[in-house]
C-alpha atoms as a PDB file:
ATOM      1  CA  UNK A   1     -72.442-116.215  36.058  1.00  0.00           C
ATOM      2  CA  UNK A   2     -69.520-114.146  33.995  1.00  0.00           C
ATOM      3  CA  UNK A   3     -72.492-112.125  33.247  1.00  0.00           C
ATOM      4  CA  UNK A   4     -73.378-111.362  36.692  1.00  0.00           C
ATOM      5  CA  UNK A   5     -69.989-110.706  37.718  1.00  0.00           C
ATOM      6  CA  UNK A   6     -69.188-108.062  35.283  1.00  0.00           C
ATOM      7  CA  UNK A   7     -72.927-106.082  36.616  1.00  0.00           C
ATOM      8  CA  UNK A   8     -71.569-106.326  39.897  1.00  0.00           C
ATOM      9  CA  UNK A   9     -68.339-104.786  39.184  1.00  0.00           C
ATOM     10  CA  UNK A  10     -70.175-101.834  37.349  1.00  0.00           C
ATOM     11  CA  UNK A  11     -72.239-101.640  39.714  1.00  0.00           C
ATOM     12  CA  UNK A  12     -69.171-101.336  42.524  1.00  0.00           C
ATOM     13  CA  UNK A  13     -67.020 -98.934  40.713  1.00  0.00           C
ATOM     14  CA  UNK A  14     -71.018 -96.644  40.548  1.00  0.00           C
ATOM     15  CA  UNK A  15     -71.128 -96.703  44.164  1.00  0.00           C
ATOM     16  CA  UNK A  16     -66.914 -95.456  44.654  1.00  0.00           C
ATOM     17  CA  UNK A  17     -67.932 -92.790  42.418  1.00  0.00           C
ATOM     18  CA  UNK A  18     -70.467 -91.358  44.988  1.00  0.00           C
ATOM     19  CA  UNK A  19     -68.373 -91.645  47.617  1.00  0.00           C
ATOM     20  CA  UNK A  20     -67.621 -88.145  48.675  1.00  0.00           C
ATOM     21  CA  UNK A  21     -63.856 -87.522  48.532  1.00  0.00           C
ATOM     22  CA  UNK A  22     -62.139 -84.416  50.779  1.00  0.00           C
ATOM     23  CA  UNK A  23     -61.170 -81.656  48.050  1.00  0.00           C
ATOM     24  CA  UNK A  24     -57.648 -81.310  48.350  1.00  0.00           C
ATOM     25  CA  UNK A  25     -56.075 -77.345  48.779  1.00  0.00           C
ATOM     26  CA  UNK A  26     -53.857 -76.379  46.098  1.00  0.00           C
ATOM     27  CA  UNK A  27     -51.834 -73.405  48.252  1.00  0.00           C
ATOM     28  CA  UNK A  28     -49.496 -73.108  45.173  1.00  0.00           C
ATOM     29  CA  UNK A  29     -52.431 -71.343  43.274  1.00  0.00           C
ATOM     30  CA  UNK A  30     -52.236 -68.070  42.753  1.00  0.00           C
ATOM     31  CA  UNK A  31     -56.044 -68.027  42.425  1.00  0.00           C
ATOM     32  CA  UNK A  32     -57.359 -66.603  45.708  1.00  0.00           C
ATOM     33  CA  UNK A  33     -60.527 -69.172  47.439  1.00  0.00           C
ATOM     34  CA  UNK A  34     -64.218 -67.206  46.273  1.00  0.00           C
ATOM     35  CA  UNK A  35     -64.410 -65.825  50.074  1.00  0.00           C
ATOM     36  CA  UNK A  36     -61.570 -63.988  50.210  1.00  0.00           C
ATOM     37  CA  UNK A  37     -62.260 -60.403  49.164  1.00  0.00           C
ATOM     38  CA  UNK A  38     -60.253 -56.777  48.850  1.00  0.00           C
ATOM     39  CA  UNK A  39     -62.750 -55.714  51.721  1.00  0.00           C
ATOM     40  CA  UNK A  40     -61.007 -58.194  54.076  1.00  0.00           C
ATOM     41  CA  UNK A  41     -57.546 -56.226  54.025  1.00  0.00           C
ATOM     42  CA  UNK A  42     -59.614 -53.130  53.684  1.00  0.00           C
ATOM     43  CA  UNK A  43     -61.305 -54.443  57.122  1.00  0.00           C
ATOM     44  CA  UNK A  44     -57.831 -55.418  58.414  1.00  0.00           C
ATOM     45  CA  UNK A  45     -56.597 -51.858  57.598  1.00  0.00           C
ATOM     46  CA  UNK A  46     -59.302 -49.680  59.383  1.00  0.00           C
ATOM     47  CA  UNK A  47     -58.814 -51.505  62.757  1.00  0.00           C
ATOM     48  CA  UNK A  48     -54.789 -50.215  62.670  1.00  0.00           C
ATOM     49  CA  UNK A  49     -54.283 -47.181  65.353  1.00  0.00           C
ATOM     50  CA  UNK A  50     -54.161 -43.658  63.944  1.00  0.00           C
ATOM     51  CA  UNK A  51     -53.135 -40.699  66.026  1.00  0.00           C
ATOM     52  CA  UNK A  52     -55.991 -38.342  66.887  1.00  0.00           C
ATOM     53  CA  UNK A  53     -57.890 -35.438  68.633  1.00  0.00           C
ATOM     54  CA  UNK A  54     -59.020 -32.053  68.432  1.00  0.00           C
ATOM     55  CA  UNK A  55     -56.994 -29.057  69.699  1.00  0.00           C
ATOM     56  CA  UNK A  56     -58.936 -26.023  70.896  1.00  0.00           C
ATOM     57  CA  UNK A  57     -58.292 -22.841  69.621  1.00  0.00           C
ATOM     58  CA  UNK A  58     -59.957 -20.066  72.118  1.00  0.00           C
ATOM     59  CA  UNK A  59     -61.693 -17.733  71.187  1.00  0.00           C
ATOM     60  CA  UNK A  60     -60.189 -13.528  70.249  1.00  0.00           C
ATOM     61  CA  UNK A  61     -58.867 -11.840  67.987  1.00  0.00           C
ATOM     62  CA  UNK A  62     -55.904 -12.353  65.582  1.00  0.00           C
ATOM     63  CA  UNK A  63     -54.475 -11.120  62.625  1.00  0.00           C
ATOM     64  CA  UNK A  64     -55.551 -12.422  59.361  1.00  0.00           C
ATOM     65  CA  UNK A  65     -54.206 -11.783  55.951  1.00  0.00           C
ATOM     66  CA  UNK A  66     -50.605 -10.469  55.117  1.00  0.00           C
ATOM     67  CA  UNK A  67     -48.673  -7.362  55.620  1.00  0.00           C
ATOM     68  CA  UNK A  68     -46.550  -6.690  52.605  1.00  0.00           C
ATOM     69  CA  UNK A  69     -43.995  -5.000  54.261  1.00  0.00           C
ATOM     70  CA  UNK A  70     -43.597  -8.436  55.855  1.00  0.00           C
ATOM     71  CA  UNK A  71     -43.714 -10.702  53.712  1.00  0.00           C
ATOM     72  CA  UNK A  72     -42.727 -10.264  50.209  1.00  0.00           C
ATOM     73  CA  UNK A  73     -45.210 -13.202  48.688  1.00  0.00           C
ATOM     74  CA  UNK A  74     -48.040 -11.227  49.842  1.00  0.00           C
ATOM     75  CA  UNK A  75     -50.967 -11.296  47.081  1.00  0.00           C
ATOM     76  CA  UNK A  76     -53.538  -9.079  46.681  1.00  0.00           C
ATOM     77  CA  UNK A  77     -56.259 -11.433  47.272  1.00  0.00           C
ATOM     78  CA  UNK A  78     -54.463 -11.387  50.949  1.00  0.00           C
ATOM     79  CA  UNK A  79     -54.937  -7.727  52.047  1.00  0.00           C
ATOM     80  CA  UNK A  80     -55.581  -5.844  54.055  1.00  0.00           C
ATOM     81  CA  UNK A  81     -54.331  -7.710  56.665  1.00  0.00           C
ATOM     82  CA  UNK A  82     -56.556  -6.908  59.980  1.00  0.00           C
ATOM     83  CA  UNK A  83     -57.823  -8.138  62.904  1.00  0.00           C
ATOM     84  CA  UNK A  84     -60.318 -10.612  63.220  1.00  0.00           C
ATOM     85  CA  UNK A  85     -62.456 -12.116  66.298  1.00  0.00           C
ATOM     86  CA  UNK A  86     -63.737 -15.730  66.238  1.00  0.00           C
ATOM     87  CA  UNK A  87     -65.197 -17.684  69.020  1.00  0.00           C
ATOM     88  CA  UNK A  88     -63.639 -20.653  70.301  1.00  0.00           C
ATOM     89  CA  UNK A  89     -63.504 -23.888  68.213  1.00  0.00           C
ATOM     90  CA  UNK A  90     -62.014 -27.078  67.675  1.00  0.00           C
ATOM     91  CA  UNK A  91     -59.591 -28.422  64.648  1.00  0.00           C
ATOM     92  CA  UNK A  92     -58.552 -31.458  63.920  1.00  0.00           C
ATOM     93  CA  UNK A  93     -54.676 -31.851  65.417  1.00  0.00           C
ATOM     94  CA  UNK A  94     -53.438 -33.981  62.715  1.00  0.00           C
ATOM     95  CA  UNK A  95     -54.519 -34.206  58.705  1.00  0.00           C
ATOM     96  CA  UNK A  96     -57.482 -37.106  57.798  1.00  0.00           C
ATOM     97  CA  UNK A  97     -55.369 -40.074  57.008  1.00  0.00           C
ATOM     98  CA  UNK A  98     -56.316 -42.804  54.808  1.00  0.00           C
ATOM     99  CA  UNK A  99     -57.237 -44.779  57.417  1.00  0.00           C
ATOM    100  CA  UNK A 100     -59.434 -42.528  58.782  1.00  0.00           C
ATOM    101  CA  UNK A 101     -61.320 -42.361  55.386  1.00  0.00           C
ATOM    102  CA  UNK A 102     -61.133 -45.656  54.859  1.00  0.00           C
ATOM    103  CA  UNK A 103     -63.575 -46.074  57.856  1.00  0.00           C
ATOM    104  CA  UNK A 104     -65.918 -43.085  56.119  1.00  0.00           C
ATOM    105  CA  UNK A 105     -65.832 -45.331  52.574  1.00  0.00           C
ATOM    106  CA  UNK A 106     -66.718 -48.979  54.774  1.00  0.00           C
ATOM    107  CA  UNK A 107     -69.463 -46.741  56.784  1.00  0.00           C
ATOM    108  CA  UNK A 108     -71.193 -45.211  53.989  1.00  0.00           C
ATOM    109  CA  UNK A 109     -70.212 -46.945  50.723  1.00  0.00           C
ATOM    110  CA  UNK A 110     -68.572 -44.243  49.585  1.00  0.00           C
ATOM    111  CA  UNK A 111     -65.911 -44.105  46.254  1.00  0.00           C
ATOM    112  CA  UNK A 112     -62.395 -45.350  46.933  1.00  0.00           C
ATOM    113  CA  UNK A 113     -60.375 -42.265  45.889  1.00  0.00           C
ATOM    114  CA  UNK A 114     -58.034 -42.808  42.906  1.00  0.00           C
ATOM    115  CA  UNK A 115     -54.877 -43.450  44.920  1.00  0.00           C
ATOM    116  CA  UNK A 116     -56.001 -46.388  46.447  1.00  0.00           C
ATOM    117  CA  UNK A 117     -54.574 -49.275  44.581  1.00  0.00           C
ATOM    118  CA  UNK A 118     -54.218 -51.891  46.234  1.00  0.00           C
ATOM    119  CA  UNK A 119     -56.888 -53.479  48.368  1.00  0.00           C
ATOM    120  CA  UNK A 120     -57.256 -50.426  48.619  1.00  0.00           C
ATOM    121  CA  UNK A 121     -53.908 -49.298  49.540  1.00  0.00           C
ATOM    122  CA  UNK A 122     -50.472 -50.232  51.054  1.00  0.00           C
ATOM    123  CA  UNK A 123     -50.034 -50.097  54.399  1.00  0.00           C
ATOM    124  CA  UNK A 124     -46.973 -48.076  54.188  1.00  0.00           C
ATOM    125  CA  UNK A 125     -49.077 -45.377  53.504  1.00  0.00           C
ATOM    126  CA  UNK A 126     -51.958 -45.862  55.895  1.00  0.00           C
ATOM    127  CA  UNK A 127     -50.618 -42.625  57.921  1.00  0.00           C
ATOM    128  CA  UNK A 128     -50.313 -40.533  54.947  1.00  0.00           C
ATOM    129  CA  UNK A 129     -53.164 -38.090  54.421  1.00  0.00           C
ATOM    130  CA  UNK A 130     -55.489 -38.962  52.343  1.00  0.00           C
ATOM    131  CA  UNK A 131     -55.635 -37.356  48.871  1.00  0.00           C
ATOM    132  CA  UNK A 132     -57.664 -36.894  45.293  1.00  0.00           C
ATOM    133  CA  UNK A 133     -60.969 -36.020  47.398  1.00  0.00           C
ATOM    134  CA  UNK A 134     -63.169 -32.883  45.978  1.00  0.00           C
ATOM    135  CA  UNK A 135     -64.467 -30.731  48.258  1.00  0.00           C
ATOM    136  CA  UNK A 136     -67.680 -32.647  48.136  1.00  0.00           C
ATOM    137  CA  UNK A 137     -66.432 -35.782  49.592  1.00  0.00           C
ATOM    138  CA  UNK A 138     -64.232 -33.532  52.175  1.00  0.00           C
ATOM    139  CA  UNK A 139     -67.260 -31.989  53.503  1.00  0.00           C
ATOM    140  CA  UNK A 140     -68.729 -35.195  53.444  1.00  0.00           C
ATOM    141  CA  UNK A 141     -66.572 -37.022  55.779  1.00  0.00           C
ATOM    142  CA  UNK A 142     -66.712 -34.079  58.045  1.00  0.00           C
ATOM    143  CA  UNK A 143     -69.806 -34.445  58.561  1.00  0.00           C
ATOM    144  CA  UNK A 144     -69.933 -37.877  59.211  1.00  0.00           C
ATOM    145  CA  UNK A 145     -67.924 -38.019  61.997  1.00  0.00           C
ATOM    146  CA  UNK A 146     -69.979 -34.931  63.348  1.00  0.00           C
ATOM    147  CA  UNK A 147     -67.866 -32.238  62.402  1.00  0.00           C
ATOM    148  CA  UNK A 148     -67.447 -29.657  59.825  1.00  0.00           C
ATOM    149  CA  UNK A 149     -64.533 -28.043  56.996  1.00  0.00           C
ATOM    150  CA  UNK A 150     -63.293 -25.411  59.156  1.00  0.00           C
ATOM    151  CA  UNK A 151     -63.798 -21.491  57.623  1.00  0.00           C
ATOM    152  CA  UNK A 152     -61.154 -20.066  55.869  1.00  0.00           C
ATOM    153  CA  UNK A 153     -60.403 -17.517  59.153  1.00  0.00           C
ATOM    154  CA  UNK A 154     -60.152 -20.481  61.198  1.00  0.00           C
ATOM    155  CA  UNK A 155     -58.000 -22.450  59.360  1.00  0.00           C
ATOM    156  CA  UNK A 156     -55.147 -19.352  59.771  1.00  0.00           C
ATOM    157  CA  UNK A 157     -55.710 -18.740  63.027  1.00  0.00           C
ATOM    158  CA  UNK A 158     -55.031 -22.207  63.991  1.00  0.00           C
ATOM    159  CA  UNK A 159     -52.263 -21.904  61.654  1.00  0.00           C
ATOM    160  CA  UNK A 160     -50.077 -19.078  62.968  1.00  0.00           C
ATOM    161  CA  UNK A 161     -51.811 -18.128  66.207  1.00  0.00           C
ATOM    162  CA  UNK A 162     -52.490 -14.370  67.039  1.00  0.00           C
ATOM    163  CA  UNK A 163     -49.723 -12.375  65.695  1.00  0.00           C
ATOM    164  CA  UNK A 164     -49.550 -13.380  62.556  1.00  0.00           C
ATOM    165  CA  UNK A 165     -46.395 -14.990  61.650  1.00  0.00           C
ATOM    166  CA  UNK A 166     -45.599 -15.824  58.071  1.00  0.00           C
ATOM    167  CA  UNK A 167     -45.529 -19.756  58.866  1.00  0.00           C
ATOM    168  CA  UNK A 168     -47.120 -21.425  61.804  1.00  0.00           C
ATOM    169  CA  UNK A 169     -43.455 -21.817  63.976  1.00  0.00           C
ATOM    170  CA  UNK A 170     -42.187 -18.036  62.928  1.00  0.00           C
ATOM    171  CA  UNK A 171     -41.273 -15.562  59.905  1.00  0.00           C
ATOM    172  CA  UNK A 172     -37.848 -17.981  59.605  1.00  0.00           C
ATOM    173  CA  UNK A 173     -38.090 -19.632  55.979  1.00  0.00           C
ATOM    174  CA  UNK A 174     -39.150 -23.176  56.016  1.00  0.00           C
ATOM    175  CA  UNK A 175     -36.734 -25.818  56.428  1.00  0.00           C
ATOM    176  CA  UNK A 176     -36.371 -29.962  56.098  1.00  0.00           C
ATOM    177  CA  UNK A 177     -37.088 -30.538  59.827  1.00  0.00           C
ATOM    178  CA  UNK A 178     -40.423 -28.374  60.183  1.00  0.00           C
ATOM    179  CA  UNK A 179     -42.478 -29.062  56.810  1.00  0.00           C
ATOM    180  CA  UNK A 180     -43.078 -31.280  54.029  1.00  0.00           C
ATOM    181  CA  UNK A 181     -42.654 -28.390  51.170  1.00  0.00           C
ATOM    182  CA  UNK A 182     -40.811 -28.591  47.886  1.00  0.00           C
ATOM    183  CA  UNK A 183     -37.200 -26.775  48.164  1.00  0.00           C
ATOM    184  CA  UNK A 184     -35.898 -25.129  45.480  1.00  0.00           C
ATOM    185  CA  UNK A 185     -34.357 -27.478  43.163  1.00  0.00           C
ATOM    186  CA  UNK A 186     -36.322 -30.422  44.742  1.00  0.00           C
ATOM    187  CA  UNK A 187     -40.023 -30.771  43.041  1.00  0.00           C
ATOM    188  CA  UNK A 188     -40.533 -34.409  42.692  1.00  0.00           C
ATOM    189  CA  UNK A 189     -42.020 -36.778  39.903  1.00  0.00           C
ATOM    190  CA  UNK A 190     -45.388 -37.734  40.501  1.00  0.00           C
ATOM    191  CA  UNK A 191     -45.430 -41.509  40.645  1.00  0.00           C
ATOM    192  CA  UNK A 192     -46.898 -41.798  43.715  1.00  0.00           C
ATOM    193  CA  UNK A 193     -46.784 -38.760  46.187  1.00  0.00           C
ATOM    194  CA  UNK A 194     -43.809 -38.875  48.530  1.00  0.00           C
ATOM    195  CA  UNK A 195     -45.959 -37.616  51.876  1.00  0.00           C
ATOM    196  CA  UNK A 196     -45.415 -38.057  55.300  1.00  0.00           C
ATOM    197  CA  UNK A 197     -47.072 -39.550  57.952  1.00  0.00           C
ATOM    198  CA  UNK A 198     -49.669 -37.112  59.253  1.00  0.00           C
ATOM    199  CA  UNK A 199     -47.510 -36.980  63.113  1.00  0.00           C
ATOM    200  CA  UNK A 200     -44.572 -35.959  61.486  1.00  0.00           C
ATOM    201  CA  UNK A 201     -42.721 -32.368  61.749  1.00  0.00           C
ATOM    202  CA  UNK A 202     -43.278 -31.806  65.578  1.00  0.00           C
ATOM    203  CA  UNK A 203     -40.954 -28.926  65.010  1.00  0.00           C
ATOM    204  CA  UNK A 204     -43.083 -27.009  62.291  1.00  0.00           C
ATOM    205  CA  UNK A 205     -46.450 -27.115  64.455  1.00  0.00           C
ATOM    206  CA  UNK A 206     -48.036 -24.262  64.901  1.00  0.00           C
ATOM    207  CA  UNK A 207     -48.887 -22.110  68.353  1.00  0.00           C
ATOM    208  CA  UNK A 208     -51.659 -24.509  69.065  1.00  0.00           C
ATOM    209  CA  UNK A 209     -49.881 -27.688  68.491  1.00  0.00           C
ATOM    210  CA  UNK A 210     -51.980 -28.511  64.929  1.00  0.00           C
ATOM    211  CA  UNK A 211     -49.259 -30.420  62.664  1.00  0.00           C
ATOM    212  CA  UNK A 212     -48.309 -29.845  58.880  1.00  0.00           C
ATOM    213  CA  UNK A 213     -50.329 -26.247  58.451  1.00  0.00           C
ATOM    214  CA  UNK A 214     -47.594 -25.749  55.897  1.00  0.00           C
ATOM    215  CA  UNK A 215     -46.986 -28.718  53.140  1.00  0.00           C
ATOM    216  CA  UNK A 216     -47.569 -32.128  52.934  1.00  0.00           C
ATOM    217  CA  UNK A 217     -51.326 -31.652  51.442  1.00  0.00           C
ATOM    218  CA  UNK A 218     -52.984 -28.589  50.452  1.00  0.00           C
ATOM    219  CA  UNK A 219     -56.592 -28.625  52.580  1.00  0.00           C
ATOM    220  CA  UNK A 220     -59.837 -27.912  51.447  1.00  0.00           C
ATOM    221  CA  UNK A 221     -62.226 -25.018  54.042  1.00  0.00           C
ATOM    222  CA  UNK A 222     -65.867 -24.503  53.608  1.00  0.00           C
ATOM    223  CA  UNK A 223     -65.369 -20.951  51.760  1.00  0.00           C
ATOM    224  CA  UNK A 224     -66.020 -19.974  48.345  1.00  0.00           C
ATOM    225  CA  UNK A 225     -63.538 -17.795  47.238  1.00  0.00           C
ATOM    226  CA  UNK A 226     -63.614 -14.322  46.042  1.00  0.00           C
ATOM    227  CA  UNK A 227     -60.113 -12.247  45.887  1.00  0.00           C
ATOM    228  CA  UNK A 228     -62.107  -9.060  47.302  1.00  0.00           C
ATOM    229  CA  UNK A 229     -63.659 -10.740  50.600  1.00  0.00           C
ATOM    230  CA  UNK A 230     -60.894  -8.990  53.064  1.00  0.00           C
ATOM    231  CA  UNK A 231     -61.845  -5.363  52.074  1.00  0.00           C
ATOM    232  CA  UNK A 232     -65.238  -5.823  52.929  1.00  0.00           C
ATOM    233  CA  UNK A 233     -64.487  -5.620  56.307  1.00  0.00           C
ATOM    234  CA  UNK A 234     -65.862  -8.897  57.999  1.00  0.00           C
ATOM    235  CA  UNK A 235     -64.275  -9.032  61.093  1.00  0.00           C
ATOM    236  CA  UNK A 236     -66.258 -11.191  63.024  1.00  0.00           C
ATOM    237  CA  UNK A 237     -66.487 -15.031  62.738  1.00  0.00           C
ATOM    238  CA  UNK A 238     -66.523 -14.559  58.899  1.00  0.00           C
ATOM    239  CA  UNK A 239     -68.363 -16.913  57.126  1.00  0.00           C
ATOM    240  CA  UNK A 240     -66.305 -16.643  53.843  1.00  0.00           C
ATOM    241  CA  UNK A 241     -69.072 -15.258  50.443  1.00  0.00           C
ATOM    242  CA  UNK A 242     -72.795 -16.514  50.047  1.00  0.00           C
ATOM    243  CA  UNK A 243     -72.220 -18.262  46.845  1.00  0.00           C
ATOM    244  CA  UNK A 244     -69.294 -18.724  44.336  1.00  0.00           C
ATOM    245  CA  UNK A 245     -67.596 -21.293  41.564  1.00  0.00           C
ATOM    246  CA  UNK A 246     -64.696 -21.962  43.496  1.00  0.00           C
ATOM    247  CA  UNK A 247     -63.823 -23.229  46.847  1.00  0.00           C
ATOM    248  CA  UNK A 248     -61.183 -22.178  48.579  1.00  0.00           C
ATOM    249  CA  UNK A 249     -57.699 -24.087  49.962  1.00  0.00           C
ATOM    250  CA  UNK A 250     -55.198 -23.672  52.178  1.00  0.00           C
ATOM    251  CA  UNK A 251     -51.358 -24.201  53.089  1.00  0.00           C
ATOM    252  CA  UNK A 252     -49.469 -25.291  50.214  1.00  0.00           C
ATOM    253  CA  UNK A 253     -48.118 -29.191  49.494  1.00  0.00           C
ATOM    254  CA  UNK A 254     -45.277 -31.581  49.421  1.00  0.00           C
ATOM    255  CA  UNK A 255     -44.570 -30.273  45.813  1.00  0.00           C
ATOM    256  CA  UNK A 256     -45.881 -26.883  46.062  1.00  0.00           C
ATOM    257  CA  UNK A 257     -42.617 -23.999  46.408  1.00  0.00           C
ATOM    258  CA  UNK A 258     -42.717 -22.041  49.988  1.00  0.00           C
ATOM    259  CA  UNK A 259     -44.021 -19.224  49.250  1.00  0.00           C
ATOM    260  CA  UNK A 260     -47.351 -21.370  48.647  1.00  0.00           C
ATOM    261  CA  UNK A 261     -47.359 -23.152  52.180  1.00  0.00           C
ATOM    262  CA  UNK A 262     -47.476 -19.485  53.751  1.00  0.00           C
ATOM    263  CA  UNK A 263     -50.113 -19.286  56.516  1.00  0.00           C
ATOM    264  CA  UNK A 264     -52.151 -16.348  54.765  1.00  0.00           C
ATOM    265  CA  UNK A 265     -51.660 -17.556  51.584  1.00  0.00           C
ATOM    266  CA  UNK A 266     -54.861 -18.264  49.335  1.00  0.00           C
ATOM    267  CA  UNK A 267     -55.793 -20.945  46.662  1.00  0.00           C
ATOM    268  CA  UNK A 268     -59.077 -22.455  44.851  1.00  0.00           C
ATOM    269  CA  UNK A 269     -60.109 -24.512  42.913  1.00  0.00           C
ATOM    270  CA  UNK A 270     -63.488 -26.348  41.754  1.00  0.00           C
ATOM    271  CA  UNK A 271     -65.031 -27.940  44.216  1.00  0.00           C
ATOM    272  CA  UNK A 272     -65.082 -31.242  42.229  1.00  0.00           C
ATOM    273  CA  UNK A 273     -61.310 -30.888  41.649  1.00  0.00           C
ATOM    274  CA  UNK A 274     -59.524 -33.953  42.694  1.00  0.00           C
ATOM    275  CA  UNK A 275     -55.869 -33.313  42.995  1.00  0.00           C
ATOM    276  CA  UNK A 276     -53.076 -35.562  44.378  1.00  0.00           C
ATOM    277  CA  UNK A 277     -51.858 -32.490  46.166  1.00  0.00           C
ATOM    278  CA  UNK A 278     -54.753 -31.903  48.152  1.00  0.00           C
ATOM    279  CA  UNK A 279     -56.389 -33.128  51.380  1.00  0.00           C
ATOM    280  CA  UNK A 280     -58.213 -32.046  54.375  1.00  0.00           C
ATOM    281  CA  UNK A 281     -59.165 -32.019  57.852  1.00  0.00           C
ATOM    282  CA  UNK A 282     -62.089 -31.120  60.018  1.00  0.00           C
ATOM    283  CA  UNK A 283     -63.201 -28.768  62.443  1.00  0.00           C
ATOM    284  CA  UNK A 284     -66.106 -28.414  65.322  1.00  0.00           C
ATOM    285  CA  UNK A 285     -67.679 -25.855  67.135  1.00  0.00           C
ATOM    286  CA  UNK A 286     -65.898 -25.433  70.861  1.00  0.00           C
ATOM    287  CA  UNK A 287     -69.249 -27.487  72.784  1.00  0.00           C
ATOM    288  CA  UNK A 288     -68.405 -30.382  70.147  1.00  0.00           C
ATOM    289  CA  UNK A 289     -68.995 -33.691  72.125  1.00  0.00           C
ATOM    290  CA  UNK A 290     -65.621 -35.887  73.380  1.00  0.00           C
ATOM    291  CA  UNK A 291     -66.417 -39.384  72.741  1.00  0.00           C
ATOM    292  CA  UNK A 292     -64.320 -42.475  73.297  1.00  0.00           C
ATOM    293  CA  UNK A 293     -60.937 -43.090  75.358  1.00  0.00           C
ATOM    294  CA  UNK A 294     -58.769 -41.385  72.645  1.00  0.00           C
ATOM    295  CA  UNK A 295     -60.767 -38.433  72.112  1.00  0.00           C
ATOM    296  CA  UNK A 296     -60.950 -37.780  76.142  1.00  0.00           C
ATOM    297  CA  UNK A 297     -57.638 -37.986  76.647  1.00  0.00           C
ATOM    298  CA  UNK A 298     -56.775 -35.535  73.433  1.00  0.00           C
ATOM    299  CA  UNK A 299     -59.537 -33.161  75.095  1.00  0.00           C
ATOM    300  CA  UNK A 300     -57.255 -32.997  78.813  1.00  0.00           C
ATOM    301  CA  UNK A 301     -54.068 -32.789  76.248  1.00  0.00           C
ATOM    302  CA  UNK A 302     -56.045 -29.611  74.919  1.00  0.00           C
ATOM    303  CA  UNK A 303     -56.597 -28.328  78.494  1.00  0.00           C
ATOM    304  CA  UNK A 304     -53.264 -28.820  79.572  1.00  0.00           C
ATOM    305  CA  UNK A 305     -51.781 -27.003  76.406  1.00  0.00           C
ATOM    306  CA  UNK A 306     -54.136 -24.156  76.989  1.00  0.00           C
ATOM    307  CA  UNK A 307     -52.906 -23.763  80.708  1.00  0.00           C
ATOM    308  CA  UNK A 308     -49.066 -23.726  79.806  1.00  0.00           C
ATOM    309  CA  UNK A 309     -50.394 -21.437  77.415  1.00  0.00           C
ATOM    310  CA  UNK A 310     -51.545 -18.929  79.599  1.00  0.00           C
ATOM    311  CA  UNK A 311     -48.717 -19.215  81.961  1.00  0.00           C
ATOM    312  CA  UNK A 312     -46.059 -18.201  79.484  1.00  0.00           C
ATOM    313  CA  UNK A 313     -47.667 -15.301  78.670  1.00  0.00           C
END
C-alpha cells in the first residue's frame, strides 16, 4: 500500500503540472511584448493633422532672374533678368512635412530618411519639413500623391510674384519674424536641425500666400542646371535643359546666410545628394484634381485669395 501511495502522489503532482496556469505580465520590463512594433507609432504618427493645400498661381508674365543694379548678390548664373510667361499652376502652400512623407514611406515601402530616429521620429518634429531626401525620392513622392517638382521658373514666380522683389514679402532684408535664415553671427551646430514648423512665418509669405520661399529648407525643382540657361532666351513655360549632372535647388536654409534664401538665387547639387539642409515640395498643373474635405476647402481659400487679389489692384 506505501507503494501505491507514493504512484499516486507522482502521479498527482504530473497532472498540476499540465494544468495551464495564466502567464503573469511583468510591466516593469523594459522588454517590449513581440507585437508591438516601430510601425505602430509610425501608424500613430501619420493619422496626426498636417496643414495643407495648393495655392494657384495664374497664369502671365513675371520677372525672373536678378537685376544687379538691385540687388548686390546677383550671380551670373542669374542674368539677364527678363520676363517670362507661364500658364497657370498649382504649388504646394506649405513645405512636405515629415508626416506627409511618412504616409509616402507606409504607402510604398519606401527608405526612412536618415533623420528619422526614433520610431521613426519625435513628434516634436512631425511639422518640420522633411529633410536628407535626393532628388530621386523628391520626385518620387510628388508623384505619388499625383503631382510633380515644380520647374525652376515656377518655383520664383510663386516666390516673389510678378515684379520681382528680392525676397518673397519685398527688397527689405530678411528679418527673425518673416524667415527661418541664418543671421550673421548665428549659424548653428548641426545636432539636429533647429527648423520650424512648416505654418510658421505668416509674415515672410510670399504674394501668393506660399510659406517659407526663403529658409527653413533649401527645395529641390525638376531642372537640371546649367549657369547659361537665362541667355538663351526661353521665355515661355521653360522647361529648364534636356539633360545635365546636376539638379537644381532653390531658396536657401535655416543655416544658409541671406543672400542664399534670395528668390532668384540658384543652387545644385547631385541629384542623389542627401543634405540635412534640403527639402521639397510639389507642384500640379492648374486642372489638377481637388480631392477630399481639406483639399476643397484650400481650393475656395485659393479662389478667394485670387479675388482680393484682383481687387487691390
Amino acid at each position: 500500500m506505501g507503494t501505491e501511495k507514493v504512484y499516486r502522489a507522482i502521479a498527482g503532482l504530473l497532472i498540476c503540472c499540465l494544468i495551464a496556469v495564466p502567464a503573469l505580465a511583468d510591466h516593469e520590463s523594459p522588454k517590449q511584448p513581440s507585437l508591438w512594433t516601430p510601425l505602430d507609432e509610425a501608424e500613430r504618427l501619420a493619422t496626426m493633422e498636417v496643414p495643407g493645400g495648393m495655392v494657384l498661381v495664374p497664369a502671365g508674365k513675371f520677372l525672373m532672374g536678378s537685376d544687379p543694379q538691385k540687388d548686390r548678390a546677383a550671380g551670373p548664373q542669374e542674368l539677364p533678368q527678363r520676363e517670362v510667361y507661364l500658364d497657370a499652376f498649382r504649388i504646394d502652400r506649405y513645405e512636405v512635412s515629415n508626416v506627409d512623407y511618412l504616409l509616402f514611406v507606409l504607402g510604398t515601402g519606401a527608405e526612412w530618411p536618415q533623420f528619422w530616429r526614433e520610431s521613426p521620429f519625435p513628434e516634436k518634429v512631425a511639422l518640420h519639413p522633411v529633410i536628407n531626401v535626393s532628388w530621386y525620392e523628391a520626385d518620387a513622392y510628388c508623384r505619388w500623391a499625383g503631382k510633380r517638382l515644380p520647374t525652376e521658373a515656377e518655383w520664383e514666380k510663386a516666390a516673389r510674384g510678378e515684379n520681382g522683389p528680392v525676397f518673397p514679402w519685398g527688397d527689405e532684408p530678411a528679418g527673425w519674424i518673416k524667415s527661418n535664415i541664418a543671421h550673421s553671427g548665428s549659424k548653428r551646430g548641426f545636432k539636429y536641425p533647429p527648423l520650424a514648423n512648416v505654418w510658421r512665418y505668416e509674415k515672410g509669405v510670399s504674394p501668393y500666400g506660399v510659406y517659407q520661399m526663403a529658409g527653413n529648407v533649401s527645395e529641390w525643382v525638376s531642372d537640371w542646371f546649367d549657369p547659361q540657361y537665362y541667355r538663351r532666351g526661353v521665355d515661355v513655360n521653360p522647361q529648364g535643359p534636356e539633360t545635365g549632372e546636376i539638379k537644381v535647388f532653390r531658396g536657401g536654409s535655416w543655416n544658409e546666410d541671406p543672400e542664399v534664401a534670395r528668390s532668384a538665387g540658384r543652387n545644385a547639387g547631385l541629384p542623389e545628394r542627401r543634405s540635412y539642409l534640403t527639402g521639397f515640395r510639389c507642384a500640379a498643373n492648374e486642372s489638377h484634381s481637388v480631392t477630399g474635405k481639406r483639399e476643397a476647402q484650400a481650393d475656395q481659400s485659393d479662389r478667394d485669395d485670387l479675388a482680393r487679389m484682383k481687387l487691390s489692384k
